[in-house]
Protein backbone atom coordinates (compact mmCIF):
# COMPACT_ATOMS: atom_id res chain seq x y z
CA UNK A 1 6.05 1.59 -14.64
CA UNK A 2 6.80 2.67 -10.99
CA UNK A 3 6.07 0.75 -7.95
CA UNK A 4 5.74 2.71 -4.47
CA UNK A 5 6.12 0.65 -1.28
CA UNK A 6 5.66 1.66 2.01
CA UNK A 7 7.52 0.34 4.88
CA UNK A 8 5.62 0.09 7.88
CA UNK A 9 7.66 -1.07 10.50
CA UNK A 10 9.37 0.60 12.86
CA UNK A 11 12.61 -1.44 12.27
CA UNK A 12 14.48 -0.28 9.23
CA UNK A 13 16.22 -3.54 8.24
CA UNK A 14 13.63 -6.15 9.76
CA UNK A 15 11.37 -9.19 8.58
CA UNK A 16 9.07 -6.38 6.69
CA UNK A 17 12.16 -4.81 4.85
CA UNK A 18 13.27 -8.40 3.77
CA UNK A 19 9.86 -8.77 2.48
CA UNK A 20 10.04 -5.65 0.43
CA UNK A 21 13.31 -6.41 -0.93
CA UNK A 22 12.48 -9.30 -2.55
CA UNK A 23 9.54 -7.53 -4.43
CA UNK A 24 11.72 -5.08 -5.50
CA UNK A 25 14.34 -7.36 -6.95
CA UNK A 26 11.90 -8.93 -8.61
CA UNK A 27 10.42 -5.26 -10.02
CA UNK A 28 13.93 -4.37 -10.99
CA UNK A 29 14.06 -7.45 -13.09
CA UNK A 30 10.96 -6.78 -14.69
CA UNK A 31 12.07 -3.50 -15.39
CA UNK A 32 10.27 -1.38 -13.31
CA UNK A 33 11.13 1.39 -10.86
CA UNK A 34 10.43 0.83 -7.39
CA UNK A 35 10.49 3.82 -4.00
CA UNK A 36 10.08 2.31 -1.11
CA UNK A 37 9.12 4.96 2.26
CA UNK A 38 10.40 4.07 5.34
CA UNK A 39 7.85 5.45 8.09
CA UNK A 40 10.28 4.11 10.35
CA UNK A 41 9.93 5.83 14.53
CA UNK A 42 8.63 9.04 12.65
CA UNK A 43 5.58 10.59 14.90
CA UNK A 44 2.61 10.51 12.82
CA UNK A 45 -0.25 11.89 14.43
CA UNK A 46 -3.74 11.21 13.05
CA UNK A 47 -6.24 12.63 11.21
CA UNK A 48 -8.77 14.93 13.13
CA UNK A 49 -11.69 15.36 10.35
CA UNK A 50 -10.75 19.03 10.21
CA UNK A 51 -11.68 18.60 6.03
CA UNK A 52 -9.22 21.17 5.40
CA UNK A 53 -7.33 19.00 2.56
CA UNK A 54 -10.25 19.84 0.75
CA UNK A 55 -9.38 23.47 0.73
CA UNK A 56 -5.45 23.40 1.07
CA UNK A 57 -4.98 20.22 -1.58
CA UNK A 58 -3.28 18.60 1.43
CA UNK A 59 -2.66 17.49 4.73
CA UNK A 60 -2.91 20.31 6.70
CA UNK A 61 -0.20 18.76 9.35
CA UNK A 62 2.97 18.94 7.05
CA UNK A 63 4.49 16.38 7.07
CA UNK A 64 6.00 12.79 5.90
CA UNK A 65 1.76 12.23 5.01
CA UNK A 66 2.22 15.70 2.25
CA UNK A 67 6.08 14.25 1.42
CA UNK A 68 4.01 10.99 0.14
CA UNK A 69 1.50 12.67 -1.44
CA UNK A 70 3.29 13.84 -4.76
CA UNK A 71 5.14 9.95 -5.18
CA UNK A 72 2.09 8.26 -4.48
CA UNK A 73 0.61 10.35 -7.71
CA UNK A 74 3.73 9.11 -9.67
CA UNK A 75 3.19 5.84 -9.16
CA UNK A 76 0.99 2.87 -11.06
CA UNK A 77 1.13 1.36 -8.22
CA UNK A 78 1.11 1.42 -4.32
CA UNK A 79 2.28 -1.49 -1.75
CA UNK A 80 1.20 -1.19 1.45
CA UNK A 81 3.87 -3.55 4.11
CA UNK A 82 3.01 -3.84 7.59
CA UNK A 83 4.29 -6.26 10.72
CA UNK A 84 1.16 -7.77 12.54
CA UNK A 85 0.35 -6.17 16.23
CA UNK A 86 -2.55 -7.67 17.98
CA UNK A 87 -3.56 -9.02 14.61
CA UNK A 88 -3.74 -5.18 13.08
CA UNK A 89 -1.17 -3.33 11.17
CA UNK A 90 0.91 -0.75 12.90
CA UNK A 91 -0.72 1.73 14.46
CA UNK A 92 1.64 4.50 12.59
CA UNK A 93 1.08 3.07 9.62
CA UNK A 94 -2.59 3.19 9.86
CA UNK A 95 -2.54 6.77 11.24
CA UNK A 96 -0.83 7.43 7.76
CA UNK A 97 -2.67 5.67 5.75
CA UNK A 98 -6.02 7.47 6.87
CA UNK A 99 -4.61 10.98 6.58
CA UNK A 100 -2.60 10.04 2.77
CA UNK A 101 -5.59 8.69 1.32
CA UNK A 102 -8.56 11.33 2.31
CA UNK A 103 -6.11 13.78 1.58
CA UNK A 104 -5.42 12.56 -2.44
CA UNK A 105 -8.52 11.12 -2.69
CA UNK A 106 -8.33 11.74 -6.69
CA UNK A 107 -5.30 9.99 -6.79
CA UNK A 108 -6.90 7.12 -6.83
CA UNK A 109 -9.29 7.44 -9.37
CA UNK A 110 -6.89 6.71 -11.80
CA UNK A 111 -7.11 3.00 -11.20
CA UNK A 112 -3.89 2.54 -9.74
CA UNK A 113 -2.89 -0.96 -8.60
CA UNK A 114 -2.71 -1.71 -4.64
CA UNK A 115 -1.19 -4.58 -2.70
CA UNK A 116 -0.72 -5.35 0.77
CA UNK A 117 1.98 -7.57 3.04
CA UNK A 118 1.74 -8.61 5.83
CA UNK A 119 4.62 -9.75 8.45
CA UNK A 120 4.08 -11.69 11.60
CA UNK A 121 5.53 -14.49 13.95
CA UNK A 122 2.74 -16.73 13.77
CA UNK A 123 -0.81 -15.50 13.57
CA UNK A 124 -2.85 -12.23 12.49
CA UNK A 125 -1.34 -11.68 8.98
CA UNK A 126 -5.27 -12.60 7.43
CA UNK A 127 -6.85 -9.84 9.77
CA UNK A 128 -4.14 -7.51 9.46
CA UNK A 129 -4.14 -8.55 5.49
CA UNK A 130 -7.87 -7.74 5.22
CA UNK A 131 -7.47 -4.29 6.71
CA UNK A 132 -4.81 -3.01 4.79
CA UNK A 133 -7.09 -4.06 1.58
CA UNK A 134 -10.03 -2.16 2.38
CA UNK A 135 -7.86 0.91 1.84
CA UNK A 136 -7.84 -0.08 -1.37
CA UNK A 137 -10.99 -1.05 -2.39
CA UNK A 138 -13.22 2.09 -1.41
CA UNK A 139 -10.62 3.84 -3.70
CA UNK A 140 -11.28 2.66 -6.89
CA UNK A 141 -7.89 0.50 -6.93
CA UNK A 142 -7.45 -2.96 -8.19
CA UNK A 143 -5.78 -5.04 -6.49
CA UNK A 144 -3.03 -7.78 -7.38
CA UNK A 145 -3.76 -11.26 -5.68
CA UNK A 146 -0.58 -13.71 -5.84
CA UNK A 147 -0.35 -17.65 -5.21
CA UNK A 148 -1.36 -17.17 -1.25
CA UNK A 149 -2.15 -14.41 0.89
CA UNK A 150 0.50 -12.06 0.85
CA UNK A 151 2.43 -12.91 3.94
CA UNK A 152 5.90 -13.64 5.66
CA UNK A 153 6.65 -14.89 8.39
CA UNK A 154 9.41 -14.40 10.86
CA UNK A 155 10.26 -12.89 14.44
CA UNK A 156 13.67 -12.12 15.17
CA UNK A 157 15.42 -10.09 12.73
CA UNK A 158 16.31 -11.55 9.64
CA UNK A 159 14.16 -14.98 10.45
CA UNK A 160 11.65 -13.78 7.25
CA UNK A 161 14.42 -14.74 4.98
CA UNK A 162 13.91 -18.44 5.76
CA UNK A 163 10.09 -18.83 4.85
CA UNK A 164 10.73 -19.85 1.10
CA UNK A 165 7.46 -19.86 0.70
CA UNK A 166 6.25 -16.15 2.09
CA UNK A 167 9.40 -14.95 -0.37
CA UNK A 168 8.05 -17.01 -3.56
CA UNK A 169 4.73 -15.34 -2.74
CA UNK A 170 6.28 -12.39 -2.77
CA UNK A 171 7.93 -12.69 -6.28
CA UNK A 172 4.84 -13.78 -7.86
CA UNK A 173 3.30 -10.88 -6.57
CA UNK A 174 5.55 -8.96 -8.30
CA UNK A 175 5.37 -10.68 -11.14
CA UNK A 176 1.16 -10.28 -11.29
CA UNK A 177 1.40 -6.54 -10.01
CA UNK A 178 3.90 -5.90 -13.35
CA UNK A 179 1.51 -7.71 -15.57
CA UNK A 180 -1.57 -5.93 -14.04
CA UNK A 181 -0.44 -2.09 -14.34
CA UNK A 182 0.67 -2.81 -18.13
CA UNK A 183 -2.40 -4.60 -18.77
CA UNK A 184 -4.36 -1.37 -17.02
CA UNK A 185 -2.30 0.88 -19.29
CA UNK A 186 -2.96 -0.91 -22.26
CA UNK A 187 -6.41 -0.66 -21.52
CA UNK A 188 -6.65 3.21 -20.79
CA UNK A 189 -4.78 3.78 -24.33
CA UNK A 190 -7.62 1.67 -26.39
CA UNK A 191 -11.04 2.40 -23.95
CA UNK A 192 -10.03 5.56 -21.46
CA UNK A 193 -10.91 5.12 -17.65
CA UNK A 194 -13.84 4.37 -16.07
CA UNK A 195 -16.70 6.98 -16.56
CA UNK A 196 -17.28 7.32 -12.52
CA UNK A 197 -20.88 9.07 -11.62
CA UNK A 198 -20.85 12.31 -9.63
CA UNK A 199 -20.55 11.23 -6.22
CA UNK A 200 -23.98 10.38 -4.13
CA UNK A 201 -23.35 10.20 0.23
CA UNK A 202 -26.03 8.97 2.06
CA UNK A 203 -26.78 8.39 5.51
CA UNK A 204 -29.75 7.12 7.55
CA UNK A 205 -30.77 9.80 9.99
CA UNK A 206 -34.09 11.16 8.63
């Protein structure tokens, strides 16, 4: 089993990365492999409905969106970390979220296993929470719930460490993310995936 997490935040060793860090020593416990991408101050510009990942099998701006693409379609499953702004997730982070998963949308057919975190001082973690989520669920992708919403809390640098709670939330979600992807690969070796129907779009302009 591998776990890829994604780093929002623009600060490498912040409240998000302490929240990521306990997940993974939790995964590494359990036994499975953990990658964790650092978007860090990277410029992420994004997407412009061009459609041409449809023709390339890409991103047609090359870069850390394309570097993604091939771990993301290693993995069982995919955590999504962000620090709160104006009760949203990063706006990098979002720009590379939206280009990543229109550009591999058959990635995520496979029933891979999504969860989000959210970091904030105080308030927004439920709004920012519920966006990162919907990622998820208009891509086929299960995701892991834990003992409360998956949040930390903390401002200054290093202040996530002292929310026992936000941290124990965080292990159980590990714990309930490991238990999910086995259970999913358990299941694909006795009944296969999901039969999904050829796609139907429609819209309401007549």
């Amino acid at each position: 089993m591998k776990v890829l997490m994604i780093n929002g935040s623009p600060h490498l060793n912040g409240n998000t990365s302490i929240a990521l860090k306990e997940l993974e020593k939790t995964f590494s416990a359990l036994g499975v492999e953990t990658e964790i991408v650092n978007l860090g101050t990277q410029a992420v510009r994004g997407c412009i409905a061009c459609y041409k990942c449809m023709e390339k099998g890409q991103c047609v701006f090359d870069d850390i969106v394309n570097k993604t693409a091939p771990k993301l379609a290693e993995a069982d499953g995919l955590i999504i970390a962000s620090p709160v702004y104006y009760a949203s997730a990063n706006a990098t982070l979002v720009a590379f979220l939206q280009r990543l998963f229109f550009s591999t949308r058959n990635i995520k057919k496979l029933m891979k296993v999504g969860a989000s975190v959210t970091v904030c001082r105080r308030g927004g973690a439920s709004a920012t929470f519920d966006e990162l989520n919907k990622f998820f669920t208009i891509n086929n992708m299960p995701i892991v719930s834990s003992q409360y919403w998956n949040s930390v809390h903390g401002r200054n640098p290093g202040e996530a460490a002292q929310d026992t709670e936000g941290l124990q939330t965080m292990r159980t979600l590990a714990r309930n993310m490991t238990f999910l992807m086995q259970s999913i690969e358990l299941g694909k070796r006795a009944y296969g995936l999901p039969q999904n129907e050829e796609l139907t779009l429609t819209n309401f302009i007549r």
